[in-house]
PDB file of N, CA and C in Angstrom:
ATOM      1  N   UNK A   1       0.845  -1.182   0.000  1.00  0.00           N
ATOM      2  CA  UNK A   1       0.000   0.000   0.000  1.00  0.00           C
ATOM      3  C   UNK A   1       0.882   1.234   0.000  1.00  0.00           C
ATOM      4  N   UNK A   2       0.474   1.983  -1.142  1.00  0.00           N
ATOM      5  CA  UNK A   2       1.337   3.848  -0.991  1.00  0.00           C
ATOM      6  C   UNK A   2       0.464   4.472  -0.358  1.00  0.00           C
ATOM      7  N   UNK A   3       1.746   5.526  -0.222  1.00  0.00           N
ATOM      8  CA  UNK A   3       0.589   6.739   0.405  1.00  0.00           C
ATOM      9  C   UNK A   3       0.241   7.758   0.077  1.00  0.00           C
ATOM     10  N   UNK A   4      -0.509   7.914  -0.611  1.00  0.00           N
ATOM     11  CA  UNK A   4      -0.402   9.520  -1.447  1.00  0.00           C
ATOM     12  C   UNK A   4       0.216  10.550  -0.975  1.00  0.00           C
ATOM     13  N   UNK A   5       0.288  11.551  -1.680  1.00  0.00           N
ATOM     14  CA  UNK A   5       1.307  12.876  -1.104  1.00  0.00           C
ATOM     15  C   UNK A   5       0.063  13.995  -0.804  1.00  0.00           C
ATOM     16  N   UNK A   6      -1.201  13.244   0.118  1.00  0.00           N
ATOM     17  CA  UNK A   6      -2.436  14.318   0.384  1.00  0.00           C
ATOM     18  C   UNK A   6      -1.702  15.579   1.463  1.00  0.00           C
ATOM     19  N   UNK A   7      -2.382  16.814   1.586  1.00  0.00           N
ATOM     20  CA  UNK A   7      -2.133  17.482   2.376  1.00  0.00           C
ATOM     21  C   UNK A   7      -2.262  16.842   3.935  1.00  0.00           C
ATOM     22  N   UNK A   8      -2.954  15.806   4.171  1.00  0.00           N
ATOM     23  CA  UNK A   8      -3.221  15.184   5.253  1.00  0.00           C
ATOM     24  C   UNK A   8      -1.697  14.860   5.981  1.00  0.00           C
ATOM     25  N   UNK A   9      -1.349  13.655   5.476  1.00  0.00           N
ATOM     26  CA  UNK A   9      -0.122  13.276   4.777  1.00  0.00           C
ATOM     27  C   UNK A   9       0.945  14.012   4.982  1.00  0.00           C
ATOM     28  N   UNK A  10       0.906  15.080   4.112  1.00  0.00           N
ATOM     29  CA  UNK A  10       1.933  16.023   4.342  1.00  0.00           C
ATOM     30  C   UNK A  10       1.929  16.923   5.292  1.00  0.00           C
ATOM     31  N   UNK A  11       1.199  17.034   6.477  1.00  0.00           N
ATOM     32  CA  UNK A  11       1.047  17.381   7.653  1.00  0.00           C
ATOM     33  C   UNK A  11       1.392  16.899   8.739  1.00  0.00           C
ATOM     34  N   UNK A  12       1.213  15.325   8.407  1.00  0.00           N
ATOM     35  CA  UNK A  12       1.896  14.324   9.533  1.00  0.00           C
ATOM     36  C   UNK A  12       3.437  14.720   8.925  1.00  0.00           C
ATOM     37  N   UNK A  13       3.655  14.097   8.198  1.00  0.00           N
ATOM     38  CA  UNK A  13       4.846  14.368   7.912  1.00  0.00           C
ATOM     39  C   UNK A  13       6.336  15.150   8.258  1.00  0.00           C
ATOM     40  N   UNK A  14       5.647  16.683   7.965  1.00  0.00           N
ATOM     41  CA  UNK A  14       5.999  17.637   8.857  1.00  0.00           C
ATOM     42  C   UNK A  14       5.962  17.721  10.365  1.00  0.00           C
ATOM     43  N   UNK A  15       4.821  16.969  11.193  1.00  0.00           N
ATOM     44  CA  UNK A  15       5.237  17.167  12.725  1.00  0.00           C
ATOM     45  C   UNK A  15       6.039  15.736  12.862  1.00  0.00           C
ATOM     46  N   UNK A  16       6.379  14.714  12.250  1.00  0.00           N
ATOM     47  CA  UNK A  16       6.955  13.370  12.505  1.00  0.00           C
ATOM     48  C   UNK A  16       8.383  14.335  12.345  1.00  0.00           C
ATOM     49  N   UNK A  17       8.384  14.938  11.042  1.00  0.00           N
ATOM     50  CA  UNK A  17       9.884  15.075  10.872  1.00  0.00           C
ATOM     51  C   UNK A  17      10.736  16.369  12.087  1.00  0.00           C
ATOM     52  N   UNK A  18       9.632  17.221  12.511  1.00  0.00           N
ATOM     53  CA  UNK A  18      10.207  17.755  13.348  1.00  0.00           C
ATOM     54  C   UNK A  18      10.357  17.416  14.822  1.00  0.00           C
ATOM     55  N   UNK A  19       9.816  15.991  15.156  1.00  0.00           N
ATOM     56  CA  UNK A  19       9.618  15.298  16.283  1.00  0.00           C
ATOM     57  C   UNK A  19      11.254  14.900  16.315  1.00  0.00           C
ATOM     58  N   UNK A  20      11.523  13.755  14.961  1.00  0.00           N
ATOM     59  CA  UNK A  20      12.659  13.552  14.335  1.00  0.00           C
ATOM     60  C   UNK A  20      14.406  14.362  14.631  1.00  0.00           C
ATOM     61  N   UNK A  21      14.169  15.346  14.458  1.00  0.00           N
ATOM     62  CA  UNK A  21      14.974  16.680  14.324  1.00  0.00           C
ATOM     63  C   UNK A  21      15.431  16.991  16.082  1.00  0.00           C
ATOM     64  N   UNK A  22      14.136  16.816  16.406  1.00  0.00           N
ATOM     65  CA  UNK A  22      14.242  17.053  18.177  1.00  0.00           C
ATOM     66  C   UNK A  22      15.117  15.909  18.846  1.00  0.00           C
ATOM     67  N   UNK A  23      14.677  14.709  18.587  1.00  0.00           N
ATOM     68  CA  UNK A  23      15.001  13.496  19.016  1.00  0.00           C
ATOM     69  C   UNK A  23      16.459  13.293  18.804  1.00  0.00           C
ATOM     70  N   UNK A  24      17.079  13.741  17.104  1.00  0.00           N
ATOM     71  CA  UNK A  24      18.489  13.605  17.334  1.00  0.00           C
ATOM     72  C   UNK A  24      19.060  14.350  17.111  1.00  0.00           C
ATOM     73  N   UNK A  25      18.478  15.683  17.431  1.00  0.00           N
ATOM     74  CA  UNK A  25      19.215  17.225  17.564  1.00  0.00           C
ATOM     75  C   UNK A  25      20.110  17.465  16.203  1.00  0.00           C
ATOM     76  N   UNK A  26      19.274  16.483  15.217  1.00  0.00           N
ATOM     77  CA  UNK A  26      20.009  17.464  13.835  1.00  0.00           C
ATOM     78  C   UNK A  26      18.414  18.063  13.219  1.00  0.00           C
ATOM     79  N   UNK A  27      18.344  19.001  12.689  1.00  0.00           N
ATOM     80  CA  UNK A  27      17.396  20.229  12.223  1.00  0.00           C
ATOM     81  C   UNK A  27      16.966  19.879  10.740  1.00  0.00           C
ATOM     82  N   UNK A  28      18.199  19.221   9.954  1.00  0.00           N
ATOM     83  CA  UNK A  28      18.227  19.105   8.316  1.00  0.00           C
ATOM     84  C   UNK A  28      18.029  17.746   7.925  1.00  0.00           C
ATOM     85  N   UNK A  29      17.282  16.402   8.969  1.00  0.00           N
ATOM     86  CA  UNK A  29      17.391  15.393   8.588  1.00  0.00           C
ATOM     87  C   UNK A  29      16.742  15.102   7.310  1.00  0.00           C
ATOM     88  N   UNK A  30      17.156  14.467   6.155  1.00  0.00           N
ATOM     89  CA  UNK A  30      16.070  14.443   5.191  1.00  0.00           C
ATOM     90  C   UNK A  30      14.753  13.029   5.560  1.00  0.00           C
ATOM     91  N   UNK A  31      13.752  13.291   4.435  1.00  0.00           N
ATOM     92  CA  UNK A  31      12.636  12.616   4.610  1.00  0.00           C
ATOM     93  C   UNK A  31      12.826  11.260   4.184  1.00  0.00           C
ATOM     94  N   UNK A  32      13.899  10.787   3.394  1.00  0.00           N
ATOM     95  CA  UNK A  32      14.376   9.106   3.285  1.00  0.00           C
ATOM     96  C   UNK A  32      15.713   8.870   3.419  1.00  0.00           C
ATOM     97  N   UNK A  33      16.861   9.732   4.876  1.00  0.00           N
ATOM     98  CA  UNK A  33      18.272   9.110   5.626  1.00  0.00           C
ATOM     99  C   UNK A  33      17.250   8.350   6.491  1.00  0.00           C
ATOM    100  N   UNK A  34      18.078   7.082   6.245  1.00  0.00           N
ATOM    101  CA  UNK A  34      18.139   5.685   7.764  1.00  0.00           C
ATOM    102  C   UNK A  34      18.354   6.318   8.879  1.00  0.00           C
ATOM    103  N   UNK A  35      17.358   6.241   9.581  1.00  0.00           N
ATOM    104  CA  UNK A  35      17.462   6.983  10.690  1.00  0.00           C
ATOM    105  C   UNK A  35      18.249   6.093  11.682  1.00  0.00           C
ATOM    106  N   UNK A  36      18.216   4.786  11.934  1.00  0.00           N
ATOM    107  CA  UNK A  36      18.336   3.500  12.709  1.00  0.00           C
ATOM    108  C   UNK A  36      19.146   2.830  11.909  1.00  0.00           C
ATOM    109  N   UNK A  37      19.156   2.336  10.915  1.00  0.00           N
ATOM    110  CA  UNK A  37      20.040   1.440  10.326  1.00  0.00           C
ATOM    111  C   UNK A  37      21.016   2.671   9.851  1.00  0.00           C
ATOM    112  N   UNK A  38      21.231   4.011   9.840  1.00  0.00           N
ATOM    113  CA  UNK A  38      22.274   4.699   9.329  1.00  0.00           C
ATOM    114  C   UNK A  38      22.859   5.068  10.737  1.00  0.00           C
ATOM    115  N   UNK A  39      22.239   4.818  11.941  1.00  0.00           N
ATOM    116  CA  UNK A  39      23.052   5.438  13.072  1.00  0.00           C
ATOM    117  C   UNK A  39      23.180   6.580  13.942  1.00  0.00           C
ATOM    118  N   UNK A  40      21.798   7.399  12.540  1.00  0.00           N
ATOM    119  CA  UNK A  40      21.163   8.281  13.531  1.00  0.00           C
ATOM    120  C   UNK A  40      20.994   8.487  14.619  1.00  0.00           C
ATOM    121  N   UNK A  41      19.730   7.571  15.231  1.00  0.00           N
ATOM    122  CA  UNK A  41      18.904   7.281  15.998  1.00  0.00           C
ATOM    123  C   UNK A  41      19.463   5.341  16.823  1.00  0.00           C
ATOM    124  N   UNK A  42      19.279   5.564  17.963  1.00  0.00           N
ATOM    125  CA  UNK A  42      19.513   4.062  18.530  1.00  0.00           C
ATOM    126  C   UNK A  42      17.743   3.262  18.995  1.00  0.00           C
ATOM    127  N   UNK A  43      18.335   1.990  19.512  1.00  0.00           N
ATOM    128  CA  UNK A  43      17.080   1.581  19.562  1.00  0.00           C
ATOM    129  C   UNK A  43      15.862   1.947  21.283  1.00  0.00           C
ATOM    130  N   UNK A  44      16.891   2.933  21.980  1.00  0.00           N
ATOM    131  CA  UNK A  44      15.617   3.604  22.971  1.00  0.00           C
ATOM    132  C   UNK A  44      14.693   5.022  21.908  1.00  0.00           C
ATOM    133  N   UNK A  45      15.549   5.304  21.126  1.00  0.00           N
ATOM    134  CA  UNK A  45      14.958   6.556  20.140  1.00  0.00           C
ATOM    135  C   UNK A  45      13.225   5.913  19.512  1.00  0.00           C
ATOM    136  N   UNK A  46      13.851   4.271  19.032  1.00  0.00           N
ATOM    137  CA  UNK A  46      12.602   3.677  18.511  1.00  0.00           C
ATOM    138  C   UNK A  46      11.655   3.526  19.067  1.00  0.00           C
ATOM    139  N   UNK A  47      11.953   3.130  20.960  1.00  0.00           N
ATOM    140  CA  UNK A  47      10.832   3.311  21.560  1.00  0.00           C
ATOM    141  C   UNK A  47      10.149   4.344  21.851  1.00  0.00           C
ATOM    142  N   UNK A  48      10.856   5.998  21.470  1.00  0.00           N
ATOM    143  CA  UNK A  48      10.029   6.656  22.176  1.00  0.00           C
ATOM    144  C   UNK A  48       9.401   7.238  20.983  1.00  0.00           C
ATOM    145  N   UNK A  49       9.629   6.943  19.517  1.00  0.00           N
ATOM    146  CA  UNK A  49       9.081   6.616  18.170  1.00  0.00           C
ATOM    147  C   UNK A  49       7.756   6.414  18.524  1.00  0.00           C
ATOM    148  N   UNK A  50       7.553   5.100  18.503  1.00  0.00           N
ATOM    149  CA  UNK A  50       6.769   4.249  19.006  1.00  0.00           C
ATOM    150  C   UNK A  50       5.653   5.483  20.320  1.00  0.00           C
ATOM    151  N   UNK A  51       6.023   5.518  21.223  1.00  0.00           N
ATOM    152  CA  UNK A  51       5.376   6.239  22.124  1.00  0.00           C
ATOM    153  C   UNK A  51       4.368   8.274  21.498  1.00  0.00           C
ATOM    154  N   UNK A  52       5.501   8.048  21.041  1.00  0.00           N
ATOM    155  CA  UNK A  52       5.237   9.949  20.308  1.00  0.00           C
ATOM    156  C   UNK A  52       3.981   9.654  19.274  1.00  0.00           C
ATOM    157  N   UNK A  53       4.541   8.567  18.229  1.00  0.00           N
ATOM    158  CA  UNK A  53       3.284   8.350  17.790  1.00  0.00           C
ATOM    159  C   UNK A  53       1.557   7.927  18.073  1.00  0.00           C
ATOM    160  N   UNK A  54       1.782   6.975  19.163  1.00  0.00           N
ATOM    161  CA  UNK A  54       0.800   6.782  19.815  1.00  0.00           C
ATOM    162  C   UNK A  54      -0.002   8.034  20.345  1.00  0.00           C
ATOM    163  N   UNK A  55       0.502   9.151  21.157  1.00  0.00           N
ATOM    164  CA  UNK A  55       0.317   9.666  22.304  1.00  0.00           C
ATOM    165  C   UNK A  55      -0.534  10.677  20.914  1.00  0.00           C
ATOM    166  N   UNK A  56       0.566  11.836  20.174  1.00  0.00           N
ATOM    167  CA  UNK A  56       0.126  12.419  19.396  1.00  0.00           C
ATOM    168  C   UNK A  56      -1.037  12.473  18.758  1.00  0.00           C
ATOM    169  N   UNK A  57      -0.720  11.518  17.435  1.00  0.00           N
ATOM    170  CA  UNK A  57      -1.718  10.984  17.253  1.00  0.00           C
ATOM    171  C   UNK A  57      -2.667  10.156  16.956  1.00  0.00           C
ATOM    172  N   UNK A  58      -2.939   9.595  18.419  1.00  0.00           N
ATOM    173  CA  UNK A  58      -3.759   8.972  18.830  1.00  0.00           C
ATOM    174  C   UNK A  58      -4.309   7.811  18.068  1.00  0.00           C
ATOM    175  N   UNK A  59      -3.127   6.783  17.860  1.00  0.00           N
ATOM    176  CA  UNK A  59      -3.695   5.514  17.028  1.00  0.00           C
ATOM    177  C   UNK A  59      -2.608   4.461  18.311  1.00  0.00           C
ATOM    178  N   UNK A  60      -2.892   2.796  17.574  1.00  0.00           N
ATOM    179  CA  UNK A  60      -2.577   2.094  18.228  1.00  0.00           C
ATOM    180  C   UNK A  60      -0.985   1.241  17.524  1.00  0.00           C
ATOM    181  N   UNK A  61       0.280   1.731  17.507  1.00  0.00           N
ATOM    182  CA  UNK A  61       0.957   0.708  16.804  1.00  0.00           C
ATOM    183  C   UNK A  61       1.220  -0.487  17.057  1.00  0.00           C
ATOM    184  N   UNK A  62       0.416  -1.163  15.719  1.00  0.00           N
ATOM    185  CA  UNK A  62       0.330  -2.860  16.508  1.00  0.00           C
ATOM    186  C   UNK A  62       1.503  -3.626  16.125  1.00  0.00           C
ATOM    187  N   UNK A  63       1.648  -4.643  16.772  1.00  0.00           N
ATOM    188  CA  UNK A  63       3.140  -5.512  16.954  1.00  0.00           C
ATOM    189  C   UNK A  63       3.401  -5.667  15.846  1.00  0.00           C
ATOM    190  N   UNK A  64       2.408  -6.326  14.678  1.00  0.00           N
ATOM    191  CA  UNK A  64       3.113  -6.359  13.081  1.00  0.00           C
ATOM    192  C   UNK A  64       3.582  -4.626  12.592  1.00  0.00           C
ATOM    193  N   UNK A  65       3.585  -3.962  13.313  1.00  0.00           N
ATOM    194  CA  UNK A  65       3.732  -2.351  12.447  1.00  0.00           C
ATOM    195  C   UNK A  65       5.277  -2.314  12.959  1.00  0.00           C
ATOM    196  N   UNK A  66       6.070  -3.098  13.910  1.00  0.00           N
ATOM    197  CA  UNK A  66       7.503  -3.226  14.456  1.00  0.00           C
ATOM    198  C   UNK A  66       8.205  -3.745  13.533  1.00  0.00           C
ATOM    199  N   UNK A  67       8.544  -2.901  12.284  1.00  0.00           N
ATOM    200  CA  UNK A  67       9.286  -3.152  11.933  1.00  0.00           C
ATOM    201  C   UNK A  67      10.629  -2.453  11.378  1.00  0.00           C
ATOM    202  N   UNK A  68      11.345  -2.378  10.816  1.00  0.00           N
ATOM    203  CA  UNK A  68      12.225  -1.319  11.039  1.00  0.00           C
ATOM    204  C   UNK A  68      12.207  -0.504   9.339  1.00  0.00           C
ATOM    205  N   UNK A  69      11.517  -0.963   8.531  1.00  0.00           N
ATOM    206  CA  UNK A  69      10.936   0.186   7.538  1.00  0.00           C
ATOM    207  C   UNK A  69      10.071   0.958   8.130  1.00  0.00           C
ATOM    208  N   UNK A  70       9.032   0.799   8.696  1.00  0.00           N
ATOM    209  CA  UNK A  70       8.214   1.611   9.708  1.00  0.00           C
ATOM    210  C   UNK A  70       8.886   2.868  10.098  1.00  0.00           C
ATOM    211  N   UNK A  71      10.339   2.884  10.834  1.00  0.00           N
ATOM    212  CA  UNK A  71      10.623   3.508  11.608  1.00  0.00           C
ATOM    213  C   UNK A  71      12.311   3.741  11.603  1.00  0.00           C
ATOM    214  N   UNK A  72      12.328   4.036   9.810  1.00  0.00           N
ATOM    215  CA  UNK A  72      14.089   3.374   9.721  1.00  0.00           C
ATOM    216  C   UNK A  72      13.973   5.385   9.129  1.00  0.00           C
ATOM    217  N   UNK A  73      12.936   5.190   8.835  1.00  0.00           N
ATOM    218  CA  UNK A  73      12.852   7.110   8.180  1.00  0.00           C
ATOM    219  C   UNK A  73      11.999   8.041   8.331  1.00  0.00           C
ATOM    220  N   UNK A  74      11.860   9.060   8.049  1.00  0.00           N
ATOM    221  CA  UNK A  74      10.809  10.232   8.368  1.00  0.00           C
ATOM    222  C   UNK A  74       9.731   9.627   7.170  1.00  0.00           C
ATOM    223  N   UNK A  75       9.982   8.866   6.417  1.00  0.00           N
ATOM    224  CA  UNK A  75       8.562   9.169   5.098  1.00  0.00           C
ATOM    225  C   UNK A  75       8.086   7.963   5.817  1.00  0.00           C
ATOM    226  N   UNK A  76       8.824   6.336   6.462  1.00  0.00           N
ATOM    227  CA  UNK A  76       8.280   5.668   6.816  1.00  0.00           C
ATOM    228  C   UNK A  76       7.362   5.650   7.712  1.00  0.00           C
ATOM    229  N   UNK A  77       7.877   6.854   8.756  1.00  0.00           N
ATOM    230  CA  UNK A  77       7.333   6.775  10.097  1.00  0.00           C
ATOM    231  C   UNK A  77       6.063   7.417   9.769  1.00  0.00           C
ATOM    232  N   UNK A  78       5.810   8.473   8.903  1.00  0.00           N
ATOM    233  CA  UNK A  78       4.665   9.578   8.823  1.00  0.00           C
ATOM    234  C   UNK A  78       3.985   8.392   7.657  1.00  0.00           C
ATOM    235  N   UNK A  79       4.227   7.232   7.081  1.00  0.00           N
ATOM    236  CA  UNK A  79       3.684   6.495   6.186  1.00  0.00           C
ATOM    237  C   UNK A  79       2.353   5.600   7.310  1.00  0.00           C
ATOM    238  N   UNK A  80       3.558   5.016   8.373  1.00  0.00           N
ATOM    239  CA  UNK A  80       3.046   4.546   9.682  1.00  0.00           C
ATOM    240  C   UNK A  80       1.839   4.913  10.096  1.00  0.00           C
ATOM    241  N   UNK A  81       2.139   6.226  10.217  1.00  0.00           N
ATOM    242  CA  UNK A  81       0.670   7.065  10.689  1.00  0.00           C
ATOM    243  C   UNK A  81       0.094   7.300  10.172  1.00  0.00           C
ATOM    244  N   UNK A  82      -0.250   7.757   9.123  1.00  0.00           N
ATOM    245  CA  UNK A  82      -1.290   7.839   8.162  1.00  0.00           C
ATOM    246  C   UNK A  82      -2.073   6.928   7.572  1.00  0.00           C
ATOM    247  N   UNK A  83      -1.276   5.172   7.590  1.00  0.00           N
ATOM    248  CA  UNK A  83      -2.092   3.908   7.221  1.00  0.00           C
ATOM    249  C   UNK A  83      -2.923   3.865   8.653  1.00  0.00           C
ATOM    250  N   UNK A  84      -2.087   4.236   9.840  1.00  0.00           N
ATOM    251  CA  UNK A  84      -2.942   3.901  10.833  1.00  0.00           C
ATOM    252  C   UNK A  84      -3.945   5.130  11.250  1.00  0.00           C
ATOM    253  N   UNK A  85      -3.902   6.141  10.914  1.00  0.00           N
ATOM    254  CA  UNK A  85      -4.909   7.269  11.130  1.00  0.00           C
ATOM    255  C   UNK A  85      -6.265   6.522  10.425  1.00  0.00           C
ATOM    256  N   UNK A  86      -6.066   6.404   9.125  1.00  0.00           N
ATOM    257  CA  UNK A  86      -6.931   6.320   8.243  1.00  0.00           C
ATOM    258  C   UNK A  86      -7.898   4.573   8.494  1.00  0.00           C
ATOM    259  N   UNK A  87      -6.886   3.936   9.390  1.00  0.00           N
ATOM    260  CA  UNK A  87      -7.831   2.534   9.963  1.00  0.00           C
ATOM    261  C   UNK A  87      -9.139   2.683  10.668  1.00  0.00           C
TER     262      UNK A  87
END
């Protein structure tokens, strides 16, 4: 499943990526660097991934959504949320 490039979409996007930016105090991350498999980010970063998304907005990430395309980039992670907004 894609995800279109809706304004919806591109709204998550923008607060994932500046969640992103906060988390590993770089400002210019792009929307497809490995965040986790490039070394960015370690694996407590993923949990609080995991948590930010939940809390924000307000969906459930379920155990099959653990995976590390999910949460390896900014387009994955805001991809994440938007399949699960839209459930």
């Amino acid at each position: 499943m894609t995800v279109e490039n809706t304004p919806a979409n591109e709204e998550i996007t923008s607060v994932v990526r500046e969640f992103i930016a906060r988390l590993s105090g770089r400002p210019d991350i792009e929307d497809d660097r490995p965040l986790i498999s490039g070394g960015v980010l370690d694996s407590i970063a993923a949990v609080q991934m995991v948590d930010f998304v939940e809390r924000t907005f307000r969906v459930e990430v379920a155990y099959e959504d653990l995976e590390l395309l999910n949460f390896d980039t900014v387009r994955g992670l805001a991809a994440l949320v938007t399949r699960r907004v839209a459930a």
